[in-house]
Structure formats: C-alpha cells, structure tokens
PDB file of N, CA and C in Angstrom:
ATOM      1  N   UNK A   1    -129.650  25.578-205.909  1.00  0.00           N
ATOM      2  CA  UNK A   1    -129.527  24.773-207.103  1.00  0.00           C
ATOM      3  C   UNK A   1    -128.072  24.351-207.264  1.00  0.00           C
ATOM      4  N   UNK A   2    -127.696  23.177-207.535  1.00  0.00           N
ATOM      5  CA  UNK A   2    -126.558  22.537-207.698  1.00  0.00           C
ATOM      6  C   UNK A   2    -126.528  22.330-209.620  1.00  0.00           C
ATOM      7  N   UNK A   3    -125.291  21.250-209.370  1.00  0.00           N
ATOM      8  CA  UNK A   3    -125.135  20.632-210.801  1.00  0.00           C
ATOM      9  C   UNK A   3    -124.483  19.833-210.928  1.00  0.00           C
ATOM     10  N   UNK A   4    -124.614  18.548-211.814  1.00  0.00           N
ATOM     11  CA  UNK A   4    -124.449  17.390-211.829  1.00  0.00           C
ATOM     12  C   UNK A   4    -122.673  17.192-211.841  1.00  0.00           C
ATOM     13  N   UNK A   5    -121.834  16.722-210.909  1.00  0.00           N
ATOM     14  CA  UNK A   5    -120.732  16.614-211.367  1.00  0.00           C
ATOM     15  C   UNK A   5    -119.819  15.775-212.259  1.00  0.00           C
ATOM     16  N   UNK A   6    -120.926  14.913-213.307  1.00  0.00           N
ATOM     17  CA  UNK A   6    -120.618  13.988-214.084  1.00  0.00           C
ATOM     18  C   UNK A   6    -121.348  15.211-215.659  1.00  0.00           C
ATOM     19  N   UNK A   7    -122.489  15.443-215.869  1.00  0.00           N
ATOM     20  CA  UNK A   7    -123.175  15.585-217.004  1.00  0.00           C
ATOM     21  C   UNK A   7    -123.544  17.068-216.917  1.00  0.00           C
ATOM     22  N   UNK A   8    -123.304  17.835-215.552  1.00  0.00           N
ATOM     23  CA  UNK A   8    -122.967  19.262-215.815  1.00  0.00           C
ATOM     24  C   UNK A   8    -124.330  19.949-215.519  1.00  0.00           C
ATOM     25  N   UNK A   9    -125.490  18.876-215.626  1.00  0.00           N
ATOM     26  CA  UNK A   9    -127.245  19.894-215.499  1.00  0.00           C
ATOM     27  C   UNK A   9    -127.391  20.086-214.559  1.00  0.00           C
ATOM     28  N   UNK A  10    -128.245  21.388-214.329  1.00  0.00           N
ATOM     29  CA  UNK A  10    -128.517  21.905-213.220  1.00  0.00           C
ATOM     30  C   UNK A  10    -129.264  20.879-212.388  1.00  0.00           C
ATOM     31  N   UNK A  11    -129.803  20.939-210.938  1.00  0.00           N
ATOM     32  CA  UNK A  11    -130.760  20.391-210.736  1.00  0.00           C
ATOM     33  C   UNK A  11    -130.558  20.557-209.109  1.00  0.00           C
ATOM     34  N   UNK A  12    -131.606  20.324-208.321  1.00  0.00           N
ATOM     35  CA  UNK A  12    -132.009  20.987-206.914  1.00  0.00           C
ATOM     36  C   UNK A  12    -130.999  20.243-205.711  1.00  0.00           C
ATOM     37  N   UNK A  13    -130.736  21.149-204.809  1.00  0.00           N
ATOM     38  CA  UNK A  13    -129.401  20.934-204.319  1.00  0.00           C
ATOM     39  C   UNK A  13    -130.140  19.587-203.419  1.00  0.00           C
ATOM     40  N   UNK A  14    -129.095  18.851-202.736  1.00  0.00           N
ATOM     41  CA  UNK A  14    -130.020  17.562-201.567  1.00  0.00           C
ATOM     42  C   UNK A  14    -130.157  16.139-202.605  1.00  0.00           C
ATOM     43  N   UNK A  15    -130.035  16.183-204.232  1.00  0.00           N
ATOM     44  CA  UNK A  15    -130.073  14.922-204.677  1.00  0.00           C
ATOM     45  C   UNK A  15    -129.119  14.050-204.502  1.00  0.00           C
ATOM     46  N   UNK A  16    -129.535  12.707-204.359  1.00  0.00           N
ATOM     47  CA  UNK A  16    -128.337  11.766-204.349  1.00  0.00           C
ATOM     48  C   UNK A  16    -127.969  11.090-205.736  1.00  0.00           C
ATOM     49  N   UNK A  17    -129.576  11.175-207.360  1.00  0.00           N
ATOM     50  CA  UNK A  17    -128.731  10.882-208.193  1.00  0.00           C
ATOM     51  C   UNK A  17    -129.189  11.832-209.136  1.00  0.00           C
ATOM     52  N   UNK A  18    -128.671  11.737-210.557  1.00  0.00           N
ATOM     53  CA  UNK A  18    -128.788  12.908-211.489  1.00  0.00           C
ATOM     54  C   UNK A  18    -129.827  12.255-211.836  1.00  0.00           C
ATOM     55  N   UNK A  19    -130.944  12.910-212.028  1.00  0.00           N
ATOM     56  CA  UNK A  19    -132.014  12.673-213.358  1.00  0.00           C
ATOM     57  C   UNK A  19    -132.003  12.639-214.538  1.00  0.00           C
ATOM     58  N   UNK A  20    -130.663  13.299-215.137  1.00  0.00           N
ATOM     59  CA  UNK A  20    -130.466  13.361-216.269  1.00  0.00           C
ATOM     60  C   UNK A  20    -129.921  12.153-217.007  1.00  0.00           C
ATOM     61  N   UNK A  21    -128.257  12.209-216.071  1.00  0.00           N
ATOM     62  CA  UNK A  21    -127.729  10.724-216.359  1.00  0.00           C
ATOM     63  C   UNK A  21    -127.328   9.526-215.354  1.00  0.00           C
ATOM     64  N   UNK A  22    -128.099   9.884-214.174  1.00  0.00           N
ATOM     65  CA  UNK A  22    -128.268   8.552-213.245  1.00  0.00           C
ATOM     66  C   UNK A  22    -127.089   8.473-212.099  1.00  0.00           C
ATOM     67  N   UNK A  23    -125.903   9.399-212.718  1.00  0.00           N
ATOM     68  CA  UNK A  23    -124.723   9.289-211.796  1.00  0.00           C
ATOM     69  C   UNK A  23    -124.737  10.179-210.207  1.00  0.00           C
ATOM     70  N   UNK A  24    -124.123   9.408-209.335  1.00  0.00           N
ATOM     71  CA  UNK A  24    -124.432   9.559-207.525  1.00  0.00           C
ATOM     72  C   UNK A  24    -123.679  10.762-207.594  1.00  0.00           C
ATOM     73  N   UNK A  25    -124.280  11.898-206.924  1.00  0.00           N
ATOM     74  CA  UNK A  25    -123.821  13.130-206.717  1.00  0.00           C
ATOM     75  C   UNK A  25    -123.263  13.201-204.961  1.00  0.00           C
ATOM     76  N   UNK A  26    -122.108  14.179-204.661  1.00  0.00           N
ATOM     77  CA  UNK A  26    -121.450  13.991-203.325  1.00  0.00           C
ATOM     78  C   UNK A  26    -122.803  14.182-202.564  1.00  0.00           C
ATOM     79  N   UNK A  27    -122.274  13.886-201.262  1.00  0.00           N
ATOM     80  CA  UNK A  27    -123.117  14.002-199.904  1.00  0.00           C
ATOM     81  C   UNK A  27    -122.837  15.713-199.044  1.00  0.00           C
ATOM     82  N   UNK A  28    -123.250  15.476-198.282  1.00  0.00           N
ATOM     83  CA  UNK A  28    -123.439  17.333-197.891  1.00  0.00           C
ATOM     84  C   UNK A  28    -121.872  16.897-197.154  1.00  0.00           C
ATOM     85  N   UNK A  29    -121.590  16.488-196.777  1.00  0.00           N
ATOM     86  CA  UNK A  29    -120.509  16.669-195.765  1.00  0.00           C
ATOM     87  C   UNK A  29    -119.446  16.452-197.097  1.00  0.00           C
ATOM     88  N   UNK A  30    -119.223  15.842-198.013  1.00  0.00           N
ATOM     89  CA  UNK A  30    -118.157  16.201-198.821  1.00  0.00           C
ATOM     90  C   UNK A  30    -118.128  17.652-199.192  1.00  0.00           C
ATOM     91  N   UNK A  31    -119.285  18.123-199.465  1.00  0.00           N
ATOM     92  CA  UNK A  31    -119.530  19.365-200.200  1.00  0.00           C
ATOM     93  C   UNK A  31    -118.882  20.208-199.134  1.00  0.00           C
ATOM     94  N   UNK A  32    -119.610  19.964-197.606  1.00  0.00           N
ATOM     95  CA  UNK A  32    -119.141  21.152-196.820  1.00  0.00           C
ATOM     96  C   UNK A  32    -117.208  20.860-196.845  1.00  0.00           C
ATOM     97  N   UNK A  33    -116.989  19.687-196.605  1.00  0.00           N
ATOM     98  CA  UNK A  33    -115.872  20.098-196.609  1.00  0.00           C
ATOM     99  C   UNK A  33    -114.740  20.591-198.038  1.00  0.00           C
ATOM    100  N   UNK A  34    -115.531  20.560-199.065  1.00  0.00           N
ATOM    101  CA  UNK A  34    -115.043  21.356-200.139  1.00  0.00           C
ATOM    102  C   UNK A  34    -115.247  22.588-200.242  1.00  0.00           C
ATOM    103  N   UNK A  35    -116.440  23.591-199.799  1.00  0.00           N
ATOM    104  CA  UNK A  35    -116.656  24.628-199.299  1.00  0.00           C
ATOM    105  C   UNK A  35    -115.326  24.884-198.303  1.00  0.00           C
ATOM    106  N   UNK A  36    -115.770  23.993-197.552  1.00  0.00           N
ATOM    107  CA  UNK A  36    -114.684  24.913-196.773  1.00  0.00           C
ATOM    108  C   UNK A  36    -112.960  25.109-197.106  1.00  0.00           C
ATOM    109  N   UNK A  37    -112.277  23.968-197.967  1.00  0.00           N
ATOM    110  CA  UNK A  37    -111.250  24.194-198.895  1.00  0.00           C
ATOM    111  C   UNK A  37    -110.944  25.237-199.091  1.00  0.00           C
ATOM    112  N   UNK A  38    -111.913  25.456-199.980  1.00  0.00           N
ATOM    113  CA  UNK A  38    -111.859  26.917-201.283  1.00  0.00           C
ATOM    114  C   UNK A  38    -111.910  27.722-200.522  1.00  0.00           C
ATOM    115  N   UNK A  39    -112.687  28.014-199.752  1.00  0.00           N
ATOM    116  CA  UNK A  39    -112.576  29.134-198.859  1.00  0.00           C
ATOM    117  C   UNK A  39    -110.975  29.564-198.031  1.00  0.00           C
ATOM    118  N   UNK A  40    -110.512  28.168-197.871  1.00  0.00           N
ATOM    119  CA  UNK A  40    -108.993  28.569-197.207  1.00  0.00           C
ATOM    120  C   UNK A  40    -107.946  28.763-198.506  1.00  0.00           C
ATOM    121  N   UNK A  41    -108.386  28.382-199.760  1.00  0.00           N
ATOM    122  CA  UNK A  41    -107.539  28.038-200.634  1.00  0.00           C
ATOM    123  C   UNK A  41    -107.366  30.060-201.394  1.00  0.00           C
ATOM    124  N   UNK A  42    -109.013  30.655-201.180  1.00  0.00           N
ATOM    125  CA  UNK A  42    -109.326  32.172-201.263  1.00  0.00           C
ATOM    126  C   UNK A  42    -108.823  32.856-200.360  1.00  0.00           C
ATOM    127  N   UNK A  43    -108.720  32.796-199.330  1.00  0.00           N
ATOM    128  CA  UNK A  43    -107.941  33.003-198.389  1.00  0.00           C
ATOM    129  C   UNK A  43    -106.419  32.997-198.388  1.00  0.00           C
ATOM    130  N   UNK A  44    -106.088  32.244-198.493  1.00  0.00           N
ATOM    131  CA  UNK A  44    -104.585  32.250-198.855  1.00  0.00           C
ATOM    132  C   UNK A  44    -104.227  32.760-200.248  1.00  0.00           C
ATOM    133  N   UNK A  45    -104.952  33.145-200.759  1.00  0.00           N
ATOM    134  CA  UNK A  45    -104.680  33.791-202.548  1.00  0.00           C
ATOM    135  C   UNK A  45    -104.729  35.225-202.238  1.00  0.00           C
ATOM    136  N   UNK A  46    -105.483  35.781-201.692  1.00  0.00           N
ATOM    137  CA  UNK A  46    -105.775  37.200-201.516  1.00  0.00           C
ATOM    138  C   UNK A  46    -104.367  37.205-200.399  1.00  0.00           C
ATOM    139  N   UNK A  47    -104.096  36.644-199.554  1.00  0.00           N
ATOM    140  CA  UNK A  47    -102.895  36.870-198.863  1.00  0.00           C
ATOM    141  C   UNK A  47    -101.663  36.951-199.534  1.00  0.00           C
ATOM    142  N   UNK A  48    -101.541  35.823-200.540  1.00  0.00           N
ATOM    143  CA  UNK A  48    -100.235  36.164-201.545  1.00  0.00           C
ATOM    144  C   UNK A  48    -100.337  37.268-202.274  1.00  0.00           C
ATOM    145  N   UNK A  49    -101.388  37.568-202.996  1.00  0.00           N
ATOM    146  CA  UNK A  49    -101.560  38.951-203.746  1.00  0.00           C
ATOM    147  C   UNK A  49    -101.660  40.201-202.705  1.00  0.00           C
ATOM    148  N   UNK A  50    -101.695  40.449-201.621  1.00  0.00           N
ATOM    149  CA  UNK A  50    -101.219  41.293-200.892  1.00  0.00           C
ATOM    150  C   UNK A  50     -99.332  41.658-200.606  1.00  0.00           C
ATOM    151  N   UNK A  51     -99.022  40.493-200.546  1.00  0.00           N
ATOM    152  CA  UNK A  51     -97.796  40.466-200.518  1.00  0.00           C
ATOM    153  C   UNK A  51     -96.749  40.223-201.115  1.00  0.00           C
ATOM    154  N   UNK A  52     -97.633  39.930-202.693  1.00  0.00           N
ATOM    155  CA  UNK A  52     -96.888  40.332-203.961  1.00  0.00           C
ATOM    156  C   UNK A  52     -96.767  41.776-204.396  1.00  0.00           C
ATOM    157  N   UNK A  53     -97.954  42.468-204.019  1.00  0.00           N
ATOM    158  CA  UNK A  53     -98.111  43.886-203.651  1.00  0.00           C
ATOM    159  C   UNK A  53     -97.632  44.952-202.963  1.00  0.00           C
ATOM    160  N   UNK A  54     -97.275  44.450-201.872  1.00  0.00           N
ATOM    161  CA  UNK A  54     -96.272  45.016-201.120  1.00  0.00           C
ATOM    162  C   UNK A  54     -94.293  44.582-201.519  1.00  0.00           C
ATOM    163  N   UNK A  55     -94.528  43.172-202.202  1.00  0.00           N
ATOM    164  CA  UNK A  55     -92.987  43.192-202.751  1.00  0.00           C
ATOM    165  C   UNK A  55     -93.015  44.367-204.017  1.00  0.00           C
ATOM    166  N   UNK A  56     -93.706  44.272-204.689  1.00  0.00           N
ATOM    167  CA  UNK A  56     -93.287  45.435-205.850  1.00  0.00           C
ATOM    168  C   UNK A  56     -93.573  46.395-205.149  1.00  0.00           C
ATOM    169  N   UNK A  57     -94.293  47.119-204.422  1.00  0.00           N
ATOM    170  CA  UNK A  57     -93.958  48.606-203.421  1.00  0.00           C
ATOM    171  C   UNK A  57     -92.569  49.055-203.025  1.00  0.00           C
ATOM    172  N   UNK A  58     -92.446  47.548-202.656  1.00  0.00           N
ATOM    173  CA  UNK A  58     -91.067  47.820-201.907  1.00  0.00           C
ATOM    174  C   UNK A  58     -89.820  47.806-203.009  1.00  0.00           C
ATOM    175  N   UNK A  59     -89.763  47.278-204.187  1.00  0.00           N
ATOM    176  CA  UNK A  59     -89.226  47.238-205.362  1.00  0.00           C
ATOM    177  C   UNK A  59     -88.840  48.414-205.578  1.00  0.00           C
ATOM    178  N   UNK A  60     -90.244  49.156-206.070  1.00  0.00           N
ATOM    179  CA  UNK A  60     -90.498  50.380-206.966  1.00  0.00           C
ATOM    180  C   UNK A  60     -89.808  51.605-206.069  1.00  0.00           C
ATOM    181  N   UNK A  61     -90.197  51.278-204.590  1.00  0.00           N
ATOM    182  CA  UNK A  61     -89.444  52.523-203.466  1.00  0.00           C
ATOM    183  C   UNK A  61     -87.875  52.256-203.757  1.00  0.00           C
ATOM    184  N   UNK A  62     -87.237  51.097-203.611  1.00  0.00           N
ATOM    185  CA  UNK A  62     -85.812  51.106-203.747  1.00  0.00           C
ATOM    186  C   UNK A  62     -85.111  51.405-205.150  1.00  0.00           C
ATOM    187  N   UNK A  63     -86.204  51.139-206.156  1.00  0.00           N
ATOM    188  CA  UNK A  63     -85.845  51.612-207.899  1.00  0.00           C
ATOM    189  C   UNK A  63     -85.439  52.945-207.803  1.00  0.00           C
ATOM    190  N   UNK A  64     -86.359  53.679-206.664  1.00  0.00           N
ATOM    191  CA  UNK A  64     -86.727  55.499-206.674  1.00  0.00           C
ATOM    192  C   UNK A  64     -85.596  55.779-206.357  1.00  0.00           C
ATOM    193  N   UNK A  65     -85.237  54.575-204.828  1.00  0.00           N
ATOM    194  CA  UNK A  65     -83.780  56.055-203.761  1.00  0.00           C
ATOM    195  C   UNK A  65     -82.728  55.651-204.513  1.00  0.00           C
ATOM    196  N   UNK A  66     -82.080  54.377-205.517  1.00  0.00           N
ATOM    197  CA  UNK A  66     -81.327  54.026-206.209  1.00  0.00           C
ATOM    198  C   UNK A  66     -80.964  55.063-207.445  1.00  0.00           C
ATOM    199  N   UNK A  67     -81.996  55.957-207.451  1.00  0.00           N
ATOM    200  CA  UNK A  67     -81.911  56.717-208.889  1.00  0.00           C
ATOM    201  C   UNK A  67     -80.678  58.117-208.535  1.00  0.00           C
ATOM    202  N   UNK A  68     -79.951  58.578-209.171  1.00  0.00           N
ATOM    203  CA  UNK A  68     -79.110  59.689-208.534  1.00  0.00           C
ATOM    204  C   UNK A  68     -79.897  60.843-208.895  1.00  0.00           C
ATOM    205  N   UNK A  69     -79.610  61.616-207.861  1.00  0.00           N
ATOM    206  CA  UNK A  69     -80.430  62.941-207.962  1.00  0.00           C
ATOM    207  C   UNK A  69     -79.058  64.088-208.081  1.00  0.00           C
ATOM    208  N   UNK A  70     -79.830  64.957-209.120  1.00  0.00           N
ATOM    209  CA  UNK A  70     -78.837  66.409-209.621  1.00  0.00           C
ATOM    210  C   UNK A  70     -79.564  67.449-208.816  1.00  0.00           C
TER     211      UNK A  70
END
C-alpha cells in the first residue's frame, strides 16, 4: 500500500493516478531510485552517529587522564 503524494490517501501500490484527487503518482523506477537514496542517506547517518560516539569516548577518556590524581 502506498499514498498519494499530492492528497496524502492511502491507496494500492502500481497506480498511476489518485482516485481521490486525480493527481499522477511517481513510476516504480523513481520510487526505486528514492528507495535507494534513503537507504544511502540511513547509511551514512548511523555512520556519523557512530563516530560522533566514538568522538565523545575519546573526549570523556582525555577529560579522565587530564584530571590530577592525589
């Protein structure tokens, strides 16, 4: 099931217009290649948040040996 990208209603994936309000919905090959976007765009997000993750690790370790010890 898809949804209209003009008027928002649901309706069965493969249409070319909305039933609701008449407007031409993408073709499979736009879609796939928007699928496949997001997928690199998720991909590269989980990679920055790994390695925003590892910058504050590495932060928090140098906060530690910076501290003087009695």
């Amino acid at each position: 099931m898809g949804f209209c990208i003009s008027c928002g209603q649901q309706h069965q994936d493969g249409i070319r217009f909305c039933r609701f309000c008449g407007n031409q919905q993408p073709g499979e090959q736009l879609l796939a290649r928007l699928r496949h976007e997001a997928e690199q765009i998720h991909y590269m997000r989980l990679q920055a948040q790994a390695l925003a993750q590892q910058q504050q690790q590495q932060y928090q370790q140098n906060q530690y040996n910076q501290q003087p010890r009695w």
